[in-house]
Structure formats: C-alpha cells, structure tokens
Protein backbone atom coordinates (compact mmCIF):
# COMPACT_ATOMS: atom_id res chain seq x y z
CA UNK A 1 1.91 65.59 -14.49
CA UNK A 2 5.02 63.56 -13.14
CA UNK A 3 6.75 61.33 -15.54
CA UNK A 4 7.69 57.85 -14.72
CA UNK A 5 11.28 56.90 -15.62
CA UNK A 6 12.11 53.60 -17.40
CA UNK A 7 13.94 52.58 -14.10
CA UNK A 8 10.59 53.15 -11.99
CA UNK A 9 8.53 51.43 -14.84
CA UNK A 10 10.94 48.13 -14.51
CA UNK A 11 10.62 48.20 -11.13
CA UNK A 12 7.07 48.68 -10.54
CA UNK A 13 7.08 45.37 -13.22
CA UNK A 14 9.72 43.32 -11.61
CA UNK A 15 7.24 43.64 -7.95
CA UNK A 16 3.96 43.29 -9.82
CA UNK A 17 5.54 39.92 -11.07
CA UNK A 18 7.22 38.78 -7.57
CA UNK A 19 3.23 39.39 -6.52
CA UNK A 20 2.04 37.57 -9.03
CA UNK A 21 4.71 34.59 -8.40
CA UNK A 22 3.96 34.61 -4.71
CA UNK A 23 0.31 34.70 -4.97
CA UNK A 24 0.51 31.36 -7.74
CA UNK A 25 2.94 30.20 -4.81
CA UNK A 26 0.85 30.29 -1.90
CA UNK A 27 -2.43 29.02 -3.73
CA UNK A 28 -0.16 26.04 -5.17
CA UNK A 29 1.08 25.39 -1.17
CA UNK A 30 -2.09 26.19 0.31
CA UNK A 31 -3.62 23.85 -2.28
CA UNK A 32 -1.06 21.05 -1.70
CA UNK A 33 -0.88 21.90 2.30
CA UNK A 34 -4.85 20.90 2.12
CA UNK A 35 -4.56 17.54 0.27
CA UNK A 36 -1.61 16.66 3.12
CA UNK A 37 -4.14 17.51 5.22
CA UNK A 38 -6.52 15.83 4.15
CA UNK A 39 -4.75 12.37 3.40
CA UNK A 40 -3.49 12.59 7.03
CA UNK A 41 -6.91 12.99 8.39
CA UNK A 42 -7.93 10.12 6.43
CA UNK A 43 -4.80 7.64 7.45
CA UNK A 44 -5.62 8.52 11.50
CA UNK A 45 -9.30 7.93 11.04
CA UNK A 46 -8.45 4.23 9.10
CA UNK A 47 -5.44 3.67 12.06
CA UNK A 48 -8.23 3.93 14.30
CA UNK A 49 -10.27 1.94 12.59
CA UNK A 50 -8.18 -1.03 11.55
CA UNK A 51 -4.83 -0.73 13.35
CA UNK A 52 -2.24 -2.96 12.03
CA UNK A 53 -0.97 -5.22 14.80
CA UNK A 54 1.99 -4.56 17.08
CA UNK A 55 2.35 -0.81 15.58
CA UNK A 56 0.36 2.27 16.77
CA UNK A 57 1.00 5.83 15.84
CA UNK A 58 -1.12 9.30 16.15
CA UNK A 59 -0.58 13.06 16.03
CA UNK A 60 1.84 14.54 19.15
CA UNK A 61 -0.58 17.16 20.87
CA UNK A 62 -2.50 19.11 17.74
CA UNK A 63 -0.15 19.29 15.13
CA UNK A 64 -1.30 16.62 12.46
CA UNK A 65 1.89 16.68 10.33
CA UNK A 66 4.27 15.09 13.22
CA UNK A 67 3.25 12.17 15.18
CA UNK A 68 4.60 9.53 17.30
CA UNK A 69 4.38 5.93 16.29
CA UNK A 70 4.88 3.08 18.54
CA UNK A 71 6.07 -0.93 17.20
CA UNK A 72 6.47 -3.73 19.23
CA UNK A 73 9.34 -5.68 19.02
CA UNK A 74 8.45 -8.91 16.94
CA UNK A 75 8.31 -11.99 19.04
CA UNK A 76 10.73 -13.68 16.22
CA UNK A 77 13.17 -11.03 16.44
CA UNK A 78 16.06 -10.30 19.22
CA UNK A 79 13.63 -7.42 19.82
CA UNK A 80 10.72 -9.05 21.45
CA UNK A 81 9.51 -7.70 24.57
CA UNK A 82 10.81 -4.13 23.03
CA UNK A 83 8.67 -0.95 22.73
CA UNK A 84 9.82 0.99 19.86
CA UNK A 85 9.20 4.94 19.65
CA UNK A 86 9.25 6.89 16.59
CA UNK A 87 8.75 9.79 15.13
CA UNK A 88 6.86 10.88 11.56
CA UNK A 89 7.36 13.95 10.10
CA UNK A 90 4.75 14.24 7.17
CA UNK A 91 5.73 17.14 4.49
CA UNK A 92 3.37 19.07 3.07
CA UNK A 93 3.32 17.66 0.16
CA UNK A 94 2.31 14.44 1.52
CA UNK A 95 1.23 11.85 0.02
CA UNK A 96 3.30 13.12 -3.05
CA UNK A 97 6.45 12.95 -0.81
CA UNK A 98 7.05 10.29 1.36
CA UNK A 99 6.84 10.95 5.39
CA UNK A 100 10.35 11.23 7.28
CA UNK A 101 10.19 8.54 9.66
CA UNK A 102 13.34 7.72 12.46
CA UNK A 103 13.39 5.56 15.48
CA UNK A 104 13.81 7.72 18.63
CA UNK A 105 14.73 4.57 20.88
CA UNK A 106 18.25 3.15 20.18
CA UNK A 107 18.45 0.10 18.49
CA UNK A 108 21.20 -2.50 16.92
CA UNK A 109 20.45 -3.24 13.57
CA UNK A 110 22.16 -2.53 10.24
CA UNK A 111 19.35 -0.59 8.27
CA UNK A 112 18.38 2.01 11.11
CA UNK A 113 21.72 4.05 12.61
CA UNK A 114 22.45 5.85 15.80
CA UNK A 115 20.33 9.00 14.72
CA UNK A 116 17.43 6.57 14.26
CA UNK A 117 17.60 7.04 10.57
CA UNK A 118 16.10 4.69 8.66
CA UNK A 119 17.35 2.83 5.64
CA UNK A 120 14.05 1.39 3.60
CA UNK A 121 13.36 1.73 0.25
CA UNK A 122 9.79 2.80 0.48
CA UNK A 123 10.92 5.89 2.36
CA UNK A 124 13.30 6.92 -0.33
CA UNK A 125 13.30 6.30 -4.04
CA UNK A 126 10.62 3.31 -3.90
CA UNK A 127 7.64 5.70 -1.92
CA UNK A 128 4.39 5.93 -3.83
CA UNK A 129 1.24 7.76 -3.18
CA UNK A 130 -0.32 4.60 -2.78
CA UNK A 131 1.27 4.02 0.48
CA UNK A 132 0.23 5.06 3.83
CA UNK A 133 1.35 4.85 7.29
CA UNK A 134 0.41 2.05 8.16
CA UNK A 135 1.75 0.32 5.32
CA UNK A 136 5.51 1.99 6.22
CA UNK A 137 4.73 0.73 10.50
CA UNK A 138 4.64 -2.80 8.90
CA UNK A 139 7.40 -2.71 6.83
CA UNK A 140 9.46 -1.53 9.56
CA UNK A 141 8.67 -4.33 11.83
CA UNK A 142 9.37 -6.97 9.29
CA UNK A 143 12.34 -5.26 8.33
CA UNK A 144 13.30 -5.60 12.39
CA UNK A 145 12.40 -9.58 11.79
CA UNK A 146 14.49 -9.77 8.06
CA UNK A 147 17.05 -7.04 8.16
CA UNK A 148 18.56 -6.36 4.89
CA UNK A 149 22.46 -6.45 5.43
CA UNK A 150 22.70 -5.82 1.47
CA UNK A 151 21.76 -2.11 1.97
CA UNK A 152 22.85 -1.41 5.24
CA UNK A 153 22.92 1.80 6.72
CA UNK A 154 25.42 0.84 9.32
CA UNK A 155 27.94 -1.54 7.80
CA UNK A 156 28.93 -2.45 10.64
CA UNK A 157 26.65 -4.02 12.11
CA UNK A 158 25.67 -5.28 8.44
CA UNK A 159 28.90 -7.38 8.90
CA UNK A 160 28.39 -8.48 12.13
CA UNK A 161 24.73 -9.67 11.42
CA UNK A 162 26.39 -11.71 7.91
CA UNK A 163 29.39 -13.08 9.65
CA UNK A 164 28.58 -13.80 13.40
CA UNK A 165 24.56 -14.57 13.89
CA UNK A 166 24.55 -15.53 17.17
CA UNK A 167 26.80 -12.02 18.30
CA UNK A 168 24.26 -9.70 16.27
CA UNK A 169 21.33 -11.41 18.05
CA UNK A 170 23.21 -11.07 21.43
CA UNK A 171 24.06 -7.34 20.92
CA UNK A 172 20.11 -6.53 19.77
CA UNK A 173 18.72 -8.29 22.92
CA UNK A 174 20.98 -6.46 25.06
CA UNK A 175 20.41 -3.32 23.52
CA UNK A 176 16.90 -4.05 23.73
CA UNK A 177 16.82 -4.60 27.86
CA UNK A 178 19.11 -1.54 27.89
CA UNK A 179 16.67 0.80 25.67
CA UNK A 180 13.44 -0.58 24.94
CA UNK A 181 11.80 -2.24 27.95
C-alpha cells in the first residue's frame, strides 16, 4: 500500500480548504448577486410605476446591473432645456453598496467633473440601503438647481460659481446649447 508523505498530506489539506473557501465564496456572491438582483428588479418595476419627474432611467439592452438614466435640465437652473445622460453601474452588492453613477454628457458645474464623476454625498460615505434610484435621480437634479461649491469636485468652477454668478450661469448655458440640446 503507498504511503502518503507529510508534504502530500498538507497539500491535499491546503486544496480541500481553498475548496471549501471558494465554495462559502460563491454561495455568499451568488447569495448577495440575487438580493442585487432582486432590489433592482424591484426599483425598475416602482420607476415604472411612479417615475419621479424630469428623470428617467432603465436597464441598457438585458443587463440589469448597468442602465442609462436620463434628467432634464431644471427650468430654474442654467440647464433648462438640457437632456442629461447618465450612466449607473449597480455592484453586486447592491443595495449594500451604493450604485456608481456619472454624467456621460458634459456639463459645467463644480460637483460633477470632466469624467462625469459625481461629487454627492449619498453616493459616497452618506449611501444607505434605504435609498434607491430614484431617490439618487432627484438629488442630482436639485443638486444641478443648488450646487454645493463647499465640496466641490472641480474647484474651479467652485470659485467661479462663489465669486462671479452671472459668469458661472453664462458658462453652464453655453455648455448646455453646446452638449445637451
């Protein structure tokens, strides 16, 4: 009968282990994958339902974990007559972890930069599980009414929008004509 060596015995342990690991890995992200995908289900059945006004925002072809939202430009903003395209990129650990959202049509403001990142609270350290979509569509377009120059992710423009109103406003329409309508 062969004998099995101490080296083959801690190796035959350290894979049976990996397994192990792995298997309690992809039951916790199958588990968690589920729940995303099931929260997202329920957001685009209640968008469809209720949809808040000025925003819209759905699933891009099949895939329910990026979709494309749209905002119009607030008619009290140097953005009216704008339409707004993002992008949402839910995780799959949604609603635990809060959806990467960025503008993909260029706009002048101080909390959203030439990427089309995004510079709100409730996307970073102030997200909750409580929140949904539609919840982060309005925030955005009241944050494109009240911009908060205080936490600017484009200084900038933060100084521009503090020191010279009437400039700021200028610049947004025009980049508004220029990218938006």
């Amino acid at each position: 009968m062969p004998q099995i060596t101490d080296s083959q015995l801690s190796s035959s342990l350290f894979f049976s282990t990996q397994r192990r690991n792995l298997s309690f890995y992809f039951l916790h992200f199958s588990h968690s994958f589920v729940m995303a995908l099931k929260r997202i289900n329920k957001e685009l059945t209640d968008l469809g339902r209720d949809p808040p006004s000025s925003c819209s925002a759905g699933p891009v072809g099949d895939d329910l974990f990026h979709w494309q939202a749209t905002i119009m430009g607030p008619g009290d903003s140097p953005y009216s007559g704008g339409v707004f395209f993002l992008a949402i990129h839910f995780p799959t650990d949604y609603p635990f972890k809060p959806p990467k959202v960025n503008f993909t049509t260029r706009i002048y403001h101080p909390n959203i930069n030439s990427n089309g990142s995004i510079c709100l609270d409730i996307l970073r350290d102030q997200w909750s599980p409580a929140l949904t979509i539609s919840k982060v569509l309005l925030s955005i377009c009241s944050m494109l009414t009240d911009p908060n120059p205080d936490d600017p992710l484009v200084p900038e423009i933060a100084h521009v929008y503090k020191t010279d109103r009437p400039r700021y406003e200028a610049t947004a329409r025009e980049w508004t004509r220029k990218y938006a309508i």
